[in-house]
Protein backbone atom coordinates (compact mmCIF):
# COMPACT_ATOMS: atom_id res chain seq x y z
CA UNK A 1 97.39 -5.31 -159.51
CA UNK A 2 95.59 -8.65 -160.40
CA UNK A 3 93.33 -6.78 -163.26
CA UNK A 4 97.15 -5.20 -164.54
CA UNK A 5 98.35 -8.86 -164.35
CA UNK A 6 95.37 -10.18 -166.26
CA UNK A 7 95.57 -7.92 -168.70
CA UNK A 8 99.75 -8.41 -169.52
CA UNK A 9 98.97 -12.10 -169.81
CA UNK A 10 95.92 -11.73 -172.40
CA UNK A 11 98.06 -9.44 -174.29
CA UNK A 12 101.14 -12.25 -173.99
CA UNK A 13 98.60 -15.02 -175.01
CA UNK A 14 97.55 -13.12 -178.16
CA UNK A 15 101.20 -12.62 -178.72
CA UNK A 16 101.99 -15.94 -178.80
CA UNK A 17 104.28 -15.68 -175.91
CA UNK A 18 103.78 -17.39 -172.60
CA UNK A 19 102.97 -16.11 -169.76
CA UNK A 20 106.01 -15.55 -166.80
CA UNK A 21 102.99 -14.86 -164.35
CA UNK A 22 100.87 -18.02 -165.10
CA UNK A 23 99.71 -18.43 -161.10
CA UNK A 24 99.44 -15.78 -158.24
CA UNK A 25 99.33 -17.09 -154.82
CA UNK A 26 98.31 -13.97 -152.23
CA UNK A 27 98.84 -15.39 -148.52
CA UNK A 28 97.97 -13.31 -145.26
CA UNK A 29 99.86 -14.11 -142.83
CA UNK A 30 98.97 -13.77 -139.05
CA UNK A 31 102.17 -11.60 -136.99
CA UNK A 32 101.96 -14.15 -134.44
CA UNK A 33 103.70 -16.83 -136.60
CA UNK A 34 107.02 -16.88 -136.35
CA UNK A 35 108.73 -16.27 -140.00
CA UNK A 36 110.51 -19.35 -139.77
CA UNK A 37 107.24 -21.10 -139.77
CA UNK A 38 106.27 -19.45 -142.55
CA UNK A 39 109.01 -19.66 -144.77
CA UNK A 40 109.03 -23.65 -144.39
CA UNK A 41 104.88 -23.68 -144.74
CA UNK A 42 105.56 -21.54 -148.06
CA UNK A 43 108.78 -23.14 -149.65
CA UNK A 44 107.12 -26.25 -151.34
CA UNK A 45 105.59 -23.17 -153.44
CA UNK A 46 108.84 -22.20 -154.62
CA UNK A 47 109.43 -25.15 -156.19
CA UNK A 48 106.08 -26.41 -158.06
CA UNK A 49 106.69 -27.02 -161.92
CA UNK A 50 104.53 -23.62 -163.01
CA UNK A 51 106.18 -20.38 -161.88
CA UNK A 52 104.55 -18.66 -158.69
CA UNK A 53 104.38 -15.20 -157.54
CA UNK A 54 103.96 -15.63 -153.94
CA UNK A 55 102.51 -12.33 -152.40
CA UNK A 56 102.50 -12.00 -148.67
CA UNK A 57 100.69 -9.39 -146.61
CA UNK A 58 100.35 -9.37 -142.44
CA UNK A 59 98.46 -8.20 -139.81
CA UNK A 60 97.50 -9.05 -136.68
CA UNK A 61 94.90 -11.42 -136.73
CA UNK A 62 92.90 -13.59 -139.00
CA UNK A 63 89.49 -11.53 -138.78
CA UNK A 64 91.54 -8.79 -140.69
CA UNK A 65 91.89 -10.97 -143.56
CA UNK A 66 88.09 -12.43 -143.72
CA UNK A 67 86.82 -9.08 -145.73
CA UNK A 68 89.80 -9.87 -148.37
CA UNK A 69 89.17 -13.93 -148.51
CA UNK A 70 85.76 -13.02 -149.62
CA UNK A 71 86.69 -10.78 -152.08
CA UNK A 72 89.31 -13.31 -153.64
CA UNK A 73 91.57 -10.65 -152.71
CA UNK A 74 93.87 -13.23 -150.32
CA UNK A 75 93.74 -16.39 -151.27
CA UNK A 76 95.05 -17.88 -148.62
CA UNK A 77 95.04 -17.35 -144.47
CA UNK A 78 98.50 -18.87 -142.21
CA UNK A 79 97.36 -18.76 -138.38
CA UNK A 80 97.54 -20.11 -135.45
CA UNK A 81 93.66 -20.58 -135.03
CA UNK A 82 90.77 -21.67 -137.39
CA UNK A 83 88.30 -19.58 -138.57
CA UNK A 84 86.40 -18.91 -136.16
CA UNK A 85 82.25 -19.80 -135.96
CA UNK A 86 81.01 -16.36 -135.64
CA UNK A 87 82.92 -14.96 -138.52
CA UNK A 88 80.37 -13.64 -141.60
CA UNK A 89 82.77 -15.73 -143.96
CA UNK A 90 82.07 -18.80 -144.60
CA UNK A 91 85.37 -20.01 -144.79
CA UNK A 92 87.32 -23.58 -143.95
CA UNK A 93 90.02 -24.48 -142.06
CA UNK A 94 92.55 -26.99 -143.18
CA UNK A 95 95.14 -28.42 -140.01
CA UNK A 96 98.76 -28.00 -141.19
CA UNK A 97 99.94 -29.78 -138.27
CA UNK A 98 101.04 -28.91 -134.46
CA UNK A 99 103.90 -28.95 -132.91
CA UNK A 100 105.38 -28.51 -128.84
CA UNK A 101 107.36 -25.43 -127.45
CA UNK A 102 110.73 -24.30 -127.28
CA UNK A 103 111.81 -21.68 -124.86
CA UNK A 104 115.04 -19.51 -126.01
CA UNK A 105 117.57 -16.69 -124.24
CA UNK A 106 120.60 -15.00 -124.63
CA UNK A 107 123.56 -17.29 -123.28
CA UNK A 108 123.91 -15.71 -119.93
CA UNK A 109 120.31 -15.71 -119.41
CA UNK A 110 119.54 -19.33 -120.60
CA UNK A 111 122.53 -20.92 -118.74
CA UNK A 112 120.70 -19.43 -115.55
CA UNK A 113 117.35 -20.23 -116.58
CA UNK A 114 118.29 -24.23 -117.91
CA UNK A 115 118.95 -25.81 -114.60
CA UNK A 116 116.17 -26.51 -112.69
CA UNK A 117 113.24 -25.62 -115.81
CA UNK A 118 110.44 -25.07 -116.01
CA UNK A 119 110.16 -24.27 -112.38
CA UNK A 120 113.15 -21.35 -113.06
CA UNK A 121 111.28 -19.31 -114.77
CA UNK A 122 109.43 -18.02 -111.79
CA UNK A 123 110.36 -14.23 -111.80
CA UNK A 124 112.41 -14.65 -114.69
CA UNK A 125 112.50 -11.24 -117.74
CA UNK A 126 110.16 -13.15 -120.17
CA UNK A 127 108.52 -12.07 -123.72
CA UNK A 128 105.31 -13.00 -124.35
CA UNK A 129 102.80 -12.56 -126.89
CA UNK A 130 100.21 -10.04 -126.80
CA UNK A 131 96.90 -10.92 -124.30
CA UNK A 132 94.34 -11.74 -127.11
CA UNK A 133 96.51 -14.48 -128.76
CA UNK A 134 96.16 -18.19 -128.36
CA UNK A 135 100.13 -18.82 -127.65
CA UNK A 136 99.35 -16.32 -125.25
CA UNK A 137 96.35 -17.64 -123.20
CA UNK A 138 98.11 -21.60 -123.68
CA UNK A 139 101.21 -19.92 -121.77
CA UNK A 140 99.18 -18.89 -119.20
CA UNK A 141 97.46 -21.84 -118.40
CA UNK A 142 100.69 -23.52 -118.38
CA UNK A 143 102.37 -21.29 -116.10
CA UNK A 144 99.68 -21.41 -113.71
CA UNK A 145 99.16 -25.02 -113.82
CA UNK A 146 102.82 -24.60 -112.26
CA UNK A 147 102.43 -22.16 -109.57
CA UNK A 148 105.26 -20.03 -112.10
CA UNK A 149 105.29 -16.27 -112.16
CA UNK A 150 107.56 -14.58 -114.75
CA UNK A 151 108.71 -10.98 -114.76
CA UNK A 152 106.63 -9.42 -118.42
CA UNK A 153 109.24 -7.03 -119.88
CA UNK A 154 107.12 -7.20 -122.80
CA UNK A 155 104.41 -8.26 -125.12
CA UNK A 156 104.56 -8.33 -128.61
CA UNK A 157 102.59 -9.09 -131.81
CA UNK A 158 105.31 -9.69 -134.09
CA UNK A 159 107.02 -12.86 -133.12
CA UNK A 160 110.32 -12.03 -134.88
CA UNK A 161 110.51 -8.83 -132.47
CA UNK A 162 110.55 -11.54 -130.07
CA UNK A 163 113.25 -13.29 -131.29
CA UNK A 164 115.31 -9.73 -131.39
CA UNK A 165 114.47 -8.56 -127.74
CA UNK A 166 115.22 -12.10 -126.92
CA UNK A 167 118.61 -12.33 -128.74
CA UNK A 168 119.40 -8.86 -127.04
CA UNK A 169 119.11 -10.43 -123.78
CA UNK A 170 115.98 -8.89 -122.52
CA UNK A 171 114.04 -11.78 -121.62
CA UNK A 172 113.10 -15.64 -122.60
CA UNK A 173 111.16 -15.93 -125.50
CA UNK A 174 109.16 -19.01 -126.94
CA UNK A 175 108.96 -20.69 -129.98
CA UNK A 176 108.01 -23.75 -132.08
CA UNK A 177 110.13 -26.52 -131.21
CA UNK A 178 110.06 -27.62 -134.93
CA UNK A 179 111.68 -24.36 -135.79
CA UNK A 180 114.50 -24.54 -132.88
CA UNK A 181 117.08 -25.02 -135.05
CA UNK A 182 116.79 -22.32 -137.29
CA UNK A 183 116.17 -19.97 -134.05
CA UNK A 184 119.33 -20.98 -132.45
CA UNK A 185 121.49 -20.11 -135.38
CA UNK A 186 119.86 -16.72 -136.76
CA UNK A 187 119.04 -15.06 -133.24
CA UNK A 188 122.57 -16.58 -131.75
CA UNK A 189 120.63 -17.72 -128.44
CA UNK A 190 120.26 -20.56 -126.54
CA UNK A 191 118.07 -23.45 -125.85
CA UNK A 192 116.43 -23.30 -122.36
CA UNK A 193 114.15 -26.00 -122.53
CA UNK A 194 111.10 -27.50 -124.13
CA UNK A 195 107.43 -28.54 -123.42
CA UNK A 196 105.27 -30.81 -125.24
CA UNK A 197 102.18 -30.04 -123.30
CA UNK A 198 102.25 -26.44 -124.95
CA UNK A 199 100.46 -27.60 -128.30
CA UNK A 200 100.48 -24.89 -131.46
CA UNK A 201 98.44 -25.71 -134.33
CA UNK A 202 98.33 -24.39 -137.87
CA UNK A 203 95.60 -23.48 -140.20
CA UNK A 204 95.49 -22.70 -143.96
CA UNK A 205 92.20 -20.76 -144.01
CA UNK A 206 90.76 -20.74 -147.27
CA UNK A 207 86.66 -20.50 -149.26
CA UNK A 208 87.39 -23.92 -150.71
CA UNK A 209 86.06 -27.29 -148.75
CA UNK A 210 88.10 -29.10 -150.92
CA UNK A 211 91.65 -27.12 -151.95
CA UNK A 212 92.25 -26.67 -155.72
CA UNK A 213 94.49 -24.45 -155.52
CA UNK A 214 97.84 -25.97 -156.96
CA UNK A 215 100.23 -24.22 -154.70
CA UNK A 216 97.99 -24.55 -151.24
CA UNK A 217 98.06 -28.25 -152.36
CA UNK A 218 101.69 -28.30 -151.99
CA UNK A 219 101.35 -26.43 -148.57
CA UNK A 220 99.01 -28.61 -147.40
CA UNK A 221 100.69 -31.93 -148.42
CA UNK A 222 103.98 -30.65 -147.47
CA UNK A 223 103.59 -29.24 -143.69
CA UNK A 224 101.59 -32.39 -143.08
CA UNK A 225 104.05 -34.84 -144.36
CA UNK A 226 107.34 -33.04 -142.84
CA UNK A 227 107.48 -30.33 -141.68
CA UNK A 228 104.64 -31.55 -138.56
CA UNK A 229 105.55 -34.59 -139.40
């Protein structure tokens, strides 16, 4: 695609017509991150002077995207983690920002579940994410630090799966409190309560020490200076 792309604006440029595909931005994006998150890390691209064509492509986890970072096939990593030490990459990890938790339901189920939190979530239908994840292990620790049990109905990769089974009434669901907005009005549930101790943080992995990159600039500069703000 990129050689294709290359070779339509050489051909333009001899043409003496400009180029509508001047800058190529290819971001892989985690599935833990909610898509919320993501479209408000990403927007700021949208809007730069010079015309983008923002590519996204997900999967699971970050080490799945190393092999393409190195081959300046991805230019760009969103996660929840930084690269980590052992990877063969040598790649950097720029903070975004970090933000507390917001747990969600359906109405019935977060009416029930409001009174009395966090302590009524013990035995309550809950969605987490899968075991390997960081949300995942940082929700454990909390709940134990509380003595709290909750009922697993299930765990899931993709956090906008979450936000359906949640919305379905299946089970309480978290989410980025920065974000709990947007969640209340697409997924149509309800606010059950919120944690500050429960701290996500957000990387743009990338090869570059020092970002060049015009439109990672913009992400950078952006999430730090509102949306995490």
């Amino acid at each position: 695609d990129e050689i294709f792309s290359l070779g339509r604006e050489f051909l333009n440029t001899v043409k003496g017509r400009s180029s509508q595909e001047a800058m190529r931005l290819v971001v892989g994006v985690s599935d833990v991150l909610a898509k919320s998150i993501v479209h408000r890390i990403l927007e700021p691209v949208f809007h730069l002077d010079e015309h983008v064509r923002v590519v996204c492509r997900e999967n699971r986890s970050i080490e799945a995207f190393m092999g393409d970072l190195a081959m300046h096939t991805v230019d760009v990593i969103l996660s929840d983690v930084p690269a980590g030490p052992g990877t063969s990459v040598r790649a950097f990890s720029h903070p975004l920002g970090e933000c507390g938790l917001a747990f969600f339901a359906a109405p019935d189920l977060a009416r029930k579940c409001r009174r009395g939190f966090p302590g009524s979530l013990d035995g309550v239908p809950f969605l987490l994410p899968c075991s390997d994840s960081s949300l995942r292990r940082a929700l454990n620790d909390w709940f134990a630090s509380r003595d709290i049990r909750p009922k697993i109905v299930a765990e899931l990769d993709d956090a906008a799966l979450a936000n359906i089974f949640g919305e379905a009434g299946l089970g309480v669901f978290a989410a980025p409190d920065v974000i709990e907005k947007e969640i209340r009005q697409r997924y149509h549930v309800q606010l059950v309560g919120r944690s500050k101790e429960i701290r996500q943080r957000f990387y743009a992995i990338s090869l570059e020490p020092k970002i060049k990159h015009p439109a990672i600039v913009a992400i950078c500069e952006v999430a730090g200076k509102h949306i995490f703000a």
